[in-house]
N, C-alpha and C. Protein backbone atom coordinates (compact mmCIF):
# COMPACT_ATOMS: atom_id res chain seq x y z
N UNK A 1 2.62 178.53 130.52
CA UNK A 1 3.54 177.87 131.43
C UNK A 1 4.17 178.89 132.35
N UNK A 2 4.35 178.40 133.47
CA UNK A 2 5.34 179.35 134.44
C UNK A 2 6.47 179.09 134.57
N UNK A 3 7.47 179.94 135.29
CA UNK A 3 8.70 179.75 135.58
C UNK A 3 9.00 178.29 136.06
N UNK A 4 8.46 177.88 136.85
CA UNK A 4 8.86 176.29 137.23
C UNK A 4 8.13 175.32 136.58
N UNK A 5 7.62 175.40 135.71
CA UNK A 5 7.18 174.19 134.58
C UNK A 5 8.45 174.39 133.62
N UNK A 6 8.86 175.77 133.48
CA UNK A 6 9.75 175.95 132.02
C UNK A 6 10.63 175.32 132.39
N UNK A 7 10.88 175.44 133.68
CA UNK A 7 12.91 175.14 134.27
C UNK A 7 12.32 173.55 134.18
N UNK A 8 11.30 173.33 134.61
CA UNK A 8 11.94 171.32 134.67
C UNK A 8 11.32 170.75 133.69
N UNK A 9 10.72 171.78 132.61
CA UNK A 9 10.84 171.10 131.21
C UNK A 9 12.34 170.69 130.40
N UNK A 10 12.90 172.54 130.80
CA UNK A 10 14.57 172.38 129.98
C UNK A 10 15.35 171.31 131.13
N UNK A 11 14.89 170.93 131.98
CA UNK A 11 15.80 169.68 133.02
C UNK A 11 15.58 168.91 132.39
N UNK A 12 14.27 168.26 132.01
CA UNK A 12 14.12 167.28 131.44
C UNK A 12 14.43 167.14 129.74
N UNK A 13 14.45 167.88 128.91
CA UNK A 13 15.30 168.15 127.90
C UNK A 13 16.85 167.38 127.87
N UNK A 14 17.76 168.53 129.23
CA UNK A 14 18.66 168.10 128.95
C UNK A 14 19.00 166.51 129.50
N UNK A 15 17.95 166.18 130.41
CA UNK A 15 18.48 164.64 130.73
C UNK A 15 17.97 163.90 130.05
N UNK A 16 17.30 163.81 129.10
CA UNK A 16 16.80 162.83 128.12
C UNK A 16 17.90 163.49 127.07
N UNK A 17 18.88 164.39 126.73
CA UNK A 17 19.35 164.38 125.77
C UNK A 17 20.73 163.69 126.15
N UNK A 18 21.05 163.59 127.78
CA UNK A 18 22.11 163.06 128.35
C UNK A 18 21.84 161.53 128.12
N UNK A 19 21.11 161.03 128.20
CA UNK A 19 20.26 159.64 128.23
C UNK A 19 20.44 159.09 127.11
N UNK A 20 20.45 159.75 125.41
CA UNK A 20 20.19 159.76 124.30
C UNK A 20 21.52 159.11 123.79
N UNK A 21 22.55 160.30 124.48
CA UNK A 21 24.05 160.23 123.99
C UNK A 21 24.79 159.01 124.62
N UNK A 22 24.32 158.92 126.14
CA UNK A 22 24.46 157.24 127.00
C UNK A 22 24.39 156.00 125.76
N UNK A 23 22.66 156.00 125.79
CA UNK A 23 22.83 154.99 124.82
C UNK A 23 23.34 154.73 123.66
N UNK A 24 23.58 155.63 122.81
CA UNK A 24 24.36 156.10 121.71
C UNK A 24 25.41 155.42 121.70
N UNK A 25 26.35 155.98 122.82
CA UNK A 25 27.84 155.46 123.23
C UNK A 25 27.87 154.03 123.68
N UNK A 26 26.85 153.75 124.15
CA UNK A 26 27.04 152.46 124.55
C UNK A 26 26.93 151.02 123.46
N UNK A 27 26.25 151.51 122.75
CA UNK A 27 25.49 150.52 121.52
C UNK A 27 27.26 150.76 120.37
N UNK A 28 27.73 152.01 120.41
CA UNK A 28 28.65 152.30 119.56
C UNK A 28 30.09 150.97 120.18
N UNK A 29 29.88 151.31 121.92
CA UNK A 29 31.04 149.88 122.32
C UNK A 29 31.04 148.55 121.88
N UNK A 30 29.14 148.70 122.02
CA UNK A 30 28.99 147.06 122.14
C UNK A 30 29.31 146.33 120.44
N UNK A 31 28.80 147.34 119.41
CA UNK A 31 29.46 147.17 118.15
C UNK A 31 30.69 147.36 118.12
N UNK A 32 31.62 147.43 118.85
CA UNK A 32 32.90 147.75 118.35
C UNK A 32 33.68 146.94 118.82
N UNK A 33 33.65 146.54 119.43
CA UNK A 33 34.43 145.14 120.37
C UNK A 33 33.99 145.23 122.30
N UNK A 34 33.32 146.63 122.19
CA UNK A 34 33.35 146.73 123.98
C UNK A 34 34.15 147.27 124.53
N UNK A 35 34.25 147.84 125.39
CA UNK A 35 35.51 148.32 126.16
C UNK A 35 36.48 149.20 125.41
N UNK A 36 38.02 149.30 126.23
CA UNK A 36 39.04 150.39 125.72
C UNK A 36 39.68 149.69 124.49
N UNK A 37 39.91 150.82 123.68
CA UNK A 37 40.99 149.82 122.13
C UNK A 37 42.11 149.54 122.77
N UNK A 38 42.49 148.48 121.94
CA UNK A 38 43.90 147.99 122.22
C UNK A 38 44.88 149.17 122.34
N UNK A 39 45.76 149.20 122.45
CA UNK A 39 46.63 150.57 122.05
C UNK A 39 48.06 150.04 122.06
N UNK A 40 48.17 148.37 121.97
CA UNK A 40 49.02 148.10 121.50
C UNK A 40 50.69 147.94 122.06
N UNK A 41 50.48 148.01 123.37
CA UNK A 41 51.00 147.85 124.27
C UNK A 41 51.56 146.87 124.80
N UNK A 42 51.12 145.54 125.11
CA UNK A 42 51.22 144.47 125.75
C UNK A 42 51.65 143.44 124.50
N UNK A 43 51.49 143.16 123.42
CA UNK A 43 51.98 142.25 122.53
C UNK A 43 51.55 142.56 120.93
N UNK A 44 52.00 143.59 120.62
CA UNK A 44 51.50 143.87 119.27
C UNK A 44 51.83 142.99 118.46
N UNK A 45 51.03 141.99 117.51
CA UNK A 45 51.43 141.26 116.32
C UNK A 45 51.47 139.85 117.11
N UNK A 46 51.40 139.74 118.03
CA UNK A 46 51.66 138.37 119.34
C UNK A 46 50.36 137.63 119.13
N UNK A 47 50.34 136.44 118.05
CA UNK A 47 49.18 135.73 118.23
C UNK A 47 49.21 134.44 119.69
N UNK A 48 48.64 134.33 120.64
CA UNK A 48 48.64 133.58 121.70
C UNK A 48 47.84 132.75 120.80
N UNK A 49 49.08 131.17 120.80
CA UNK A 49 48.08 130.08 120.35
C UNK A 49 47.90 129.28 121.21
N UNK A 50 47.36 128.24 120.83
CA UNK A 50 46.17 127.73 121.78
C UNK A 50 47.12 126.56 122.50
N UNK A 51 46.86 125.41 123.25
CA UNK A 51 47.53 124.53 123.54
C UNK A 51 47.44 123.60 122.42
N UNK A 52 45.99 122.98 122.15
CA UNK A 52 45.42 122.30 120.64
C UNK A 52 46.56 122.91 119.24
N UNK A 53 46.76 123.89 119.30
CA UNK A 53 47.42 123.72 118.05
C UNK A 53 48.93 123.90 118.08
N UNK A 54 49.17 124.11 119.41
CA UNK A 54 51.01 123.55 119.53
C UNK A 54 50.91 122.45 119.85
N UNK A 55 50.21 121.37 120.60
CA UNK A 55 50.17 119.81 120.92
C UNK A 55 51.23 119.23 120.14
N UNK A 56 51.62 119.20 118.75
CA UNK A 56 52.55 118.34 118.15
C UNK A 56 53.34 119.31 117.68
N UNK A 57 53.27 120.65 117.98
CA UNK A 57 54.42 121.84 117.48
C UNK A 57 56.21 121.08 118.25
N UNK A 58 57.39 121.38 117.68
CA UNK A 58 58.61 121.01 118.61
C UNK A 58 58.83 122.00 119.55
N UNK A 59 59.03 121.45 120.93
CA UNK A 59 59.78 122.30 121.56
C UNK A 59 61.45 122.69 121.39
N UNK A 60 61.70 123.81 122.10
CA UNK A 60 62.79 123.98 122.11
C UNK A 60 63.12 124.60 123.47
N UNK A 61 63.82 123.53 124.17
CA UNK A 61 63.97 124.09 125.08
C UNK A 61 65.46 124.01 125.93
N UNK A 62 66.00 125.44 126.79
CA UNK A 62 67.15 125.34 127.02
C UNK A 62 67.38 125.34 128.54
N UNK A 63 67.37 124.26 129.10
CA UNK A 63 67.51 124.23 130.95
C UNK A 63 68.62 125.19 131.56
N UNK A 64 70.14 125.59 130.80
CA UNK A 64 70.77 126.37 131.03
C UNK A 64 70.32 128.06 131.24
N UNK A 65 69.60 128.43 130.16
CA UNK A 65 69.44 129.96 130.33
C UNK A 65 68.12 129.95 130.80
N UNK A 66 67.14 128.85 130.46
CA UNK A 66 66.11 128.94 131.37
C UNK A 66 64.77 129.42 130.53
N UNK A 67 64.48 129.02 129.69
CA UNK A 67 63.53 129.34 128.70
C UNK A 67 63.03 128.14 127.73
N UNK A 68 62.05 128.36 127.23
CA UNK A 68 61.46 127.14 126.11
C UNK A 68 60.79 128.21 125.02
N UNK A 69 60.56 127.49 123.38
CA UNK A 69 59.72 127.95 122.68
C UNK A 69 59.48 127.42 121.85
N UNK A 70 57.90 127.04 121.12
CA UNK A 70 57.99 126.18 120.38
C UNK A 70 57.40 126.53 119.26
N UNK A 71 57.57 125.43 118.05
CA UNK A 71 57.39 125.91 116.39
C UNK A 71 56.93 124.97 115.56
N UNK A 72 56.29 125.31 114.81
CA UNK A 72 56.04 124.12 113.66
C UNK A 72 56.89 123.38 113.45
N UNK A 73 56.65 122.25 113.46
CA UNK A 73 57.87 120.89 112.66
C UNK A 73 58.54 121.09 111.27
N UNK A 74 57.85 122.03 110.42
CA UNK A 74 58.49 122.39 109.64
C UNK A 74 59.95 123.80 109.62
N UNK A 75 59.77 123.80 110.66
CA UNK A 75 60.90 124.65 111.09
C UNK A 75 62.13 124.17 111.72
N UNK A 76 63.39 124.89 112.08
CA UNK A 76 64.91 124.43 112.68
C UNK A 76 64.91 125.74 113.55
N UNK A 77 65.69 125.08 114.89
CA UNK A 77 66.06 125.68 115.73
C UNK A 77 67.77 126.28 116.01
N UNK A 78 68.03 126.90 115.46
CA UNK A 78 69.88 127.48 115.59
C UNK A 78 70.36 127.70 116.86
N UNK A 79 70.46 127.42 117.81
CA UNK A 79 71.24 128.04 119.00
C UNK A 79 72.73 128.74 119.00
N UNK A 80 72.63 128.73 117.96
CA UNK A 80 74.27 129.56 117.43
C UNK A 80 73.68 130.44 116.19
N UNK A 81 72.79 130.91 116.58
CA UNK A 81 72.11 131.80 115.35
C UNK A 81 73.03 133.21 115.03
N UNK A 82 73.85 133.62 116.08
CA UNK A 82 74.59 134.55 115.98
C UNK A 82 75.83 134.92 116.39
N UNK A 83 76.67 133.10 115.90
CA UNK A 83 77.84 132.68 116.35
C UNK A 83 78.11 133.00 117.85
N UNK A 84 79.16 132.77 118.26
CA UNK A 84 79.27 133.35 119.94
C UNK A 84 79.04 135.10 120.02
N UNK A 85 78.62 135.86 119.89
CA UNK A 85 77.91 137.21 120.16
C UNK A 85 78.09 137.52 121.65
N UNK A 86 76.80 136.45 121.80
CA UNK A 86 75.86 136.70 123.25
C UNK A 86 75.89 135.57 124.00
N UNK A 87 75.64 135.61 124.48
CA UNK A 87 75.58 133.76 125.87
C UNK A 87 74.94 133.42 125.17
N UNK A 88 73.50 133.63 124.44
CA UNK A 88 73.19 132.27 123.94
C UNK A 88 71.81 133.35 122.99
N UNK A 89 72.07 133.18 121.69
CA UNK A 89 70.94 133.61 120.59
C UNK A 89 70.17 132.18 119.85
N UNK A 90 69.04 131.81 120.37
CA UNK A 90 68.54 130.82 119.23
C UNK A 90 67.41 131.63 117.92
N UNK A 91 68.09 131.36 116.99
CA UNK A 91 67.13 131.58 115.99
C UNK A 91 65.92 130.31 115.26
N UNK A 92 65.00 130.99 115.06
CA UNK A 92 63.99 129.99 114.41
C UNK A 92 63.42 130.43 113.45
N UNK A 93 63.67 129.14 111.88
CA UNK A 93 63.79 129.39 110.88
C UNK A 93 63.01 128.44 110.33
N UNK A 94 62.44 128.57 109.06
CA UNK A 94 62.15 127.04 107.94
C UNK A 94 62.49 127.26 106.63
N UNK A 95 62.78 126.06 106.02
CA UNK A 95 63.34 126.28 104.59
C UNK A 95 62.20 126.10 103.36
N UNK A 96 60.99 125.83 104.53
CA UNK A 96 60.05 126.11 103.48
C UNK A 96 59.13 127.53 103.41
N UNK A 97 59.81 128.49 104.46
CA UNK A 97 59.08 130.06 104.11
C UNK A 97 59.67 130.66 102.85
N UNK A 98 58.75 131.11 102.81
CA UNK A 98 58.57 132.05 101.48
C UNK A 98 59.76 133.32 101.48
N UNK A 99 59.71 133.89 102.87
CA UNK A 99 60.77 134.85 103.56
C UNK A 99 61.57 134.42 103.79
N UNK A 100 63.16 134.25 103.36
CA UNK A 100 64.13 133.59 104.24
C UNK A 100 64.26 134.12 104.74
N UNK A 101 64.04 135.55 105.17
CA UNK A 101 65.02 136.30 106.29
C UNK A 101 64.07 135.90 107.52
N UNK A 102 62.82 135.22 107.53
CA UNK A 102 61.97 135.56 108.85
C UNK A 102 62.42 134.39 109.67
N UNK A 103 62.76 135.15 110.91
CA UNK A 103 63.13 134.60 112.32
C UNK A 103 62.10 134.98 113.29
N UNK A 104 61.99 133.73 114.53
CA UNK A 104 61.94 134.41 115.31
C UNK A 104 63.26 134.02 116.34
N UNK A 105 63.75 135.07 117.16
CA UNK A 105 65.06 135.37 117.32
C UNK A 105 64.38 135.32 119.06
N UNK A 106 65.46 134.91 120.11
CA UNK A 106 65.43 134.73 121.33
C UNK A 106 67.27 135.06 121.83
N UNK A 107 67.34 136.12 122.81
CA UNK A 107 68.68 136.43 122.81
C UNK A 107 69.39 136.78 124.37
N UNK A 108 70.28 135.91 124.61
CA UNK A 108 70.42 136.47 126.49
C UNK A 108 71.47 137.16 126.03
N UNK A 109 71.04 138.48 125.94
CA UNK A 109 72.89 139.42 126.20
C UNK A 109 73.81 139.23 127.92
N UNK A 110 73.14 138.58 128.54
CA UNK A 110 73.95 138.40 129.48
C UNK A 110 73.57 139.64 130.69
N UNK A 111 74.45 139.61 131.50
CA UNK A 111 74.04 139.72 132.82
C UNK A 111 73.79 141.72 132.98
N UNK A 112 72.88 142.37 133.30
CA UNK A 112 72.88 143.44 133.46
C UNK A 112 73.35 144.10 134.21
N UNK A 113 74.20 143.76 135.62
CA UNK A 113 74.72 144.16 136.70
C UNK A 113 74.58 145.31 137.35
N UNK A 114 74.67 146.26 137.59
CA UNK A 114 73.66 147.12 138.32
C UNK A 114 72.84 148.09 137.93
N UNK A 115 72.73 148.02 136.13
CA UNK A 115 72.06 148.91 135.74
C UNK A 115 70.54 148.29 135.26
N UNK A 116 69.54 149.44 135.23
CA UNK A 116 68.11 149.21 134.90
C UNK A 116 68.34 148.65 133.70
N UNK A 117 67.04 147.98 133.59
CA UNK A 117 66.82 147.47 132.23
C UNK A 117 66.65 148.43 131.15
N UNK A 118 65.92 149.86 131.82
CA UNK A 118 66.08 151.13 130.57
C UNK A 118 67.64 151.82 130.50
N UNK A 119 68.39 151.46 131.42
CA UNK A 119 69.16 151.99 131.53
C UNK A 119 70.55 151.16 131.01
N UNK A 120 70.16 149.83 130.47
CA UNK A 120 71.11 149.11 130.04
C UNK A 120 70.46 149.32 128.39
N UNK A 121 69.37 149.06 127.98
CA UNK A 121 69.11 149.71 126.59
C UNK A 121 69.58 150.44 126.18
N UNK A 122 69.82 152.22 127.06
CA UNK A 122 69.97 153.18 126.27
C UNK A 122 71.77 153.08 126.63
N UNK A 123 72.54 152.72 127.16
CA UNK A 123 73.80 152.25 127.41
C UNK A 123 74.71 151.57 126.83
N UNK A 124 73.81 149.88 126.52
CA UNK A 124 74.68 149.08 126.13
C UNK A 124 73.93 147.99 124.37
N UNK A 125 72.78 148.58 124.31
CA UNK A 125 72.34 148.27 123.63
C UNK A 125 72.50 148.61 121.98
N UNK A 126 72.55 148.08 120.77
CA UNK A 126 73.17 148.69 119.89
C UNK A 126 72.42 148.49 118.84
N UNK A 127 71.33 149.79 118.18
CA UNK A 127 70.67 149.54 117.42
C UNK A 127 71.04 149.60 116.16
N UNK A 128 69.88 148.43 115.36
CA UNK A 128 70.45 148.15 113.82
C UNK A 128 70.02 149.34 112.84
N UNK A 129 69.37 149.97 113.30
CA UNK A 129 68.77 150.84 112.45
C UNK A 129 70.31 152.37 112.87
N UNK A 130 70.86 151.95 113.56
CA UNK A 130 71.37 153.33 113.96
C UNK A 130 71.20 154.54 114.07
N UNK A 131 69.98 154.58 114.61
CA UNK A 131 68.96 155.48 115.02
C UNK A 131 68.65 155.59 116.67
N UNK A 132 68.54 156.70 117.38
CA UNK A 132 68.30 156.60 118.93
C UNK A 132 66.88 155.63 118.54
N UNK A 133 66.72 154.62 119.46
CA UNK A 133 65.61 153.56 119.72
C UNK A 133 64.50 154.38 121.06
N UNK A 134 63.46 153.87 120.92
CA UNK A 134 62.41 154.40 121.80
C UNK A 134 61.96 153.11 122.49
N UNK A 135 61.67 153.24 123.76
CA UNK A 135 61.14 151.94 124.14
C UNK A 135 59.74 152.62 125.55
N UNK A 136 59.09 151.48 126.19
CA UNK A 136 58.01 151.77 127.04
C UNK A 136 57.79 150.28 127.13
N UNK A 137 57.38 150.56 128.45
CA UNK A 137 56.60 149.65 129.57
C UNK A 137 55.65 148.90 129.17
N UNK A 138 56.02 147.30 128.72
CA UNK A 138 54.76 146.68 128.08
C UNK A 138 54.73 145.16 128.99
N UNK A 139 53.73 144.13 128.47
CA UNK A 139 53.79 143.03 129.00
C UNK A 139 53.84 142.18 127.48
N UNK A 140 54.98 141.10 127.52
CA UNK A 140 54.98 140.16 126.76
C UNK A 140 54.57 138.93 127.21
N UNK A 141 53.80 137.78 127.00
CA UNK A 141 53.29 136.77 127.15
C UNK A 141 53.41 136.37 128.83
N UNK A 142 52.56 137.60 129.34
CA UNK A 142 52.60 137.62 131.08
C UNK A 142 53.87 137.81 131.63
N UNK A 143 54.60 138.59 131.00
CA UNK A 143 56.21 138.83 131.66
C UNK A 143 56.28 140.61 131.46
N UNK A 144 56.69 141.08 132.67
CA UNK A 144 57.09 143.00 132.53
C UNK A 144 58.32 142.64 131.23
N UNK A 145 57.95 143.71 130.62
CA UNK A 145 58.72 143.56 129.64
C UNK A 145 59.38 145.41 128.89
N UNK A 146 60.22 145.51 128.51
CA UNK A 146 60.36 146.52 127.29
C UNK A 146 60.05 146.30 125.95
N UNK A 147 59.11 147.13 125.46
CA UNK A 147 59.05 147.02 124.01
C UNK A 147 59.65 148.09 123.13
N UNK A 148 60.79 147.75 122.39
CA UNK A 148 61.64 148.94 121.54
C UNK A 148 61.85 148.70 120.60
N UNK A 149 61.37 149.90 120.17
CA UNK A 149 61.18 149.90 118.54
C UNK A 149 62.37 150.64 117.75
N UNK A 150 63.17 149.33 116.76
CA UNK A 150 64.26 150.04 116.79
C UNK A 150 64.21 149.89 114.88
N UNK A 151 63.59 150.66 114.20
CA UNK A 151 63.39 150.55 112.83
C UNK A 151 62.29 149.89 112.66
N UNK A 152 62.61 148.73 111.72
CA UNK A 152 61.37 148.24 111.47
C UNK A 152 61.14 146.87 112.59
N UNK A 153 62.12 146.85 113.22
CA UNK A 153 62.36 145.72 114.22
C UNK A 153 61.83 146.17 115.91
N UNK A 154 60.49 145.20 116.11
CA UNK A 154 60.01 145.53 117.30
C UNK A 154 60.42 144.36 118.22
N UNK A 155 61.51 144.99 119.40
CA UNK A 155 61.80 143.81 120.17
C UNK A 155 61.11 144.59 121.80
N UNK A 156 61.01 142.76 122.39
CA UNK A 156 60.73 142.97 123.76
C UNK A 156 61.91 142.16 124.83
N UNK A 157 61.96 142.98 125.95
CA UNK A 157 63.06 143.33 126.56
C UNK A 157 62.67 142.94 128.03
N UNK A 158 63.40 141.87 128.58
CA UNK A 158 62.95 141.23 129.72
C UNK A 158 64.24 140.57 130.43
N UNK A 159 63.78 141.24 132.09
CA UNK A 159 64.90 140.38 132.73
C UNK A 159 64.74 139.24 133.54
N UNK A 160 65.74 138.28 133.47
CA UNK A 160 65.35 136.79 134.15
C UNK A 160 66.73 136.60 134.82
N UNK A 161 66.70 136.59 136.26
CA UNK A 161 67.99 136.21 136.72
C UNK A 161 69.25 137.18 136.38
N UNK A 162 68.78 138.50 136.36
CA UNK A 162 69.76 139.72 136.23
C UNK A 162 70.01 139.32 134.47
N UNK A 163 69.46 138.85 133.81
CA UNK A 163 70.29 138.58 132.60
C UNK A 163 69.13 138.96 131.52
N UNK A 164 69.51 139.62 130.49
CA UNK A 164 68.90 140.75 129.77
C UNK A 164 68.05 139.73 128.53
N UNK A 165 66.84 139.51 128.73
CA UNK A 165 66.75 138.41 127.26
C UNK A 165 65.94 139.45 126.20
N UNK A 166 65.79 139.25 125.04
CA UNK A 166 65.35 140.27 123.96
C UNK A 166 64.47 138.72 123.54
N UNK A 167 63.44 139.10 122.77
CA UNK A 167 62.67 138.06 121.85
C UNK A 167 62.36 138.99 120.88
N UNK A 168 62.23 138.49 119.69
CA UNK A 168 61.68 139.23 118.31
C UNK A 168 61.44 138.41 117.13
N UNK A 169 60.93 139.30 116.25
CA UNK A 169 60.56 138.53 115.06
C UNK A 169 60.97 139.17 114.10
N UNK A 170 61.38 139.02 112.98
CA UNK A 170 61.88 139.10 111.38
C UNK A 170 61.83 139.16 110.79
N UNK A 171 60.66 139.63 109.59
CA UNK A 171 60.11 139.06 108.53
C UNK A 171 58.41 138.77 108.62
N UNK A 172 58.23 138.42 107.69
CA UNK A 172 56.50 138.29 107.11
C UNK A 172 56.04 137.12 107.41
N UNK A 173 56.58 136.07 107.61
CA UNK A 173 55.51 134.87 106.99
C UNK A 173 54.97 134.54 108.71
N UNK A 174 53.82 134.23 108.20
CA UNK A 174 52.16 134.18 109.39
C UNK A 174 52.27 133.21 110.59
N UNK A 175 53.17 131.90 110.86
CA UNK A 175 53.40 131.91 111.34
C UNK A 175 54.45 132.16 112.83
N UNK A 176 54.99 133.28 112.13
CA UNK A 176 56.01 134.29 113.46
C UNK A 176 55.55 134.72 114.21
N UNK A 177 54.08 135.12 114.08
CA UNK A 177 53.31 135.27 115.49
C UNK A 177 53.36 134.30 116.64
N UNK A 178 52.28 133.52 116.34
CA UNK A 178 51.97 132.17 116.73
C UNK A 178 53.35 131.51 117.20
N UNK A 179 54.50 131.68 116.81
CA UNK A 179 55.49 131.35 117.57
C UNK A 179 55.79 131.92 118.57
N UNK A 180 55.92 133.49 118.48
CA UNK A 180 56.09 134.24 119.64
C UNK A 180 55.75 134.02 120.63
N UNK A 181 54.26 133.85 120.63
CA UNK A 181 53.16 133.43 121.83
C UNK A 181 53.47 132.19 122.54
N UNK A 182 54.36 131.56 121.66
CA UNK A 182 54.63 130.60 122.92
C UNK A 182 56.02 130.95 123.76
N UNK A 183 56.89 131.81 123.54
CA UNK A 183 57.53 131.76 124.34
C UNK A 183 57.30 131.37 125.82
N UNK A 184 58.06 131.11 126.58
CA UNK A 184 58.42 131.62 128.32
C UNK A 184 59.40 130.94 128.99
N UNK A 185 59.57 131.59 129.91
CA UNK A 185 60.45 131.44 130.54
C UNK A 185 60.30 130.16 131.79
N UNK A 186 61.23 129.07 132.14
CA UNK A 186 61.05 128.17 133.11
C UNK A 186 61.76 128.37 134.30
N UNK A 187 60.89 127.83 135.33
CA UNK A 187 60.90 128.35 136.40
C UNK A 187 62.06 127.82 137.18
């Protein structure tokens, strides 16, 4: 062999070994779900249910602060979940979970007035864990949102009409997801 057979033998070497690792990687996506991993960002633990299986779920909904969410019939809705506090905390509960403590919790602290939404967190916000809280830029059920993780309690942090709403969940039992996901806000 000569000099220019050798060189576009090792060319061809390395592009069939480039070729090799292509398909490799690609077969490794298509087994894996495809595309980028979650990373958990946008609604961790947030099961989006379907319309079919809230159809006879109750709503709950409040024309004043401007929001709806709905839950199994076997559940109660508190709108005084945290006596006068906040303008308006509804908690959602059932007396047939296994967890009593599991809520899912919906909360308007009221009006933010000229400060950011990160900037009313790290300000006016008061964590249970009493620990500095960490938060970042997420989306909750198609809304910009904060997600802050404040112990074992992951809340998301959204403003509607200058007014600060928090949503979260409480506890273990399986349907607290599936509730979450329905939140939103009315227009």
């Amino acid at each position: 062999m000569n000099k220019n057979q050798k060189g576009a033998s090792a060319t061809l070497v390395v592009v069939l070994l480039v070729v090799v690792f292509a398909v490799i990687g690609l077969v490794f996506l298509l087994r894996n779900g495809g595309g980028p991993a979650d990373t958990g960002d946008s609604n961790p633990n947030v099961t989006q249910t379907s319309a079919a299986e809230t159809e006879t779920w109750t709503v709950y909904r409040n024309d004043a602060y401007k929001f709806q969410i709905k839950f199994p019939n076997d559940c109660v809705a508190n709108d005084a979940y945290f006596g006068n506090k906040y303008a308006i905390a509804v908690g959602v509960t059932s007396p047939k979970w296994d967890d009593t403590s599991s809520a899912v919790v919906v909360i308007d602290h009221g009006n933010v007035g000229t400060l950011s939404l990160n900037n009313w967190i790290g300000q006016r916000y008061e964590p249970a864990s009493g620990k500095a809280v960490t938060s970042k830029e997420a989306t909750f059920n198609g809304y910009d949102a904060l997600l802050v993780k404040d112990g074992n309690k992951t809340s998301y942090f959204m403003l509607k009409n200058m007014d600060v709403f928090e949503v979260y969940k409480t506890g273990k039992e399986k349907s607290l997801n599936g509730i979450l996901g329905t939140f939103m806000f009315l227009d």
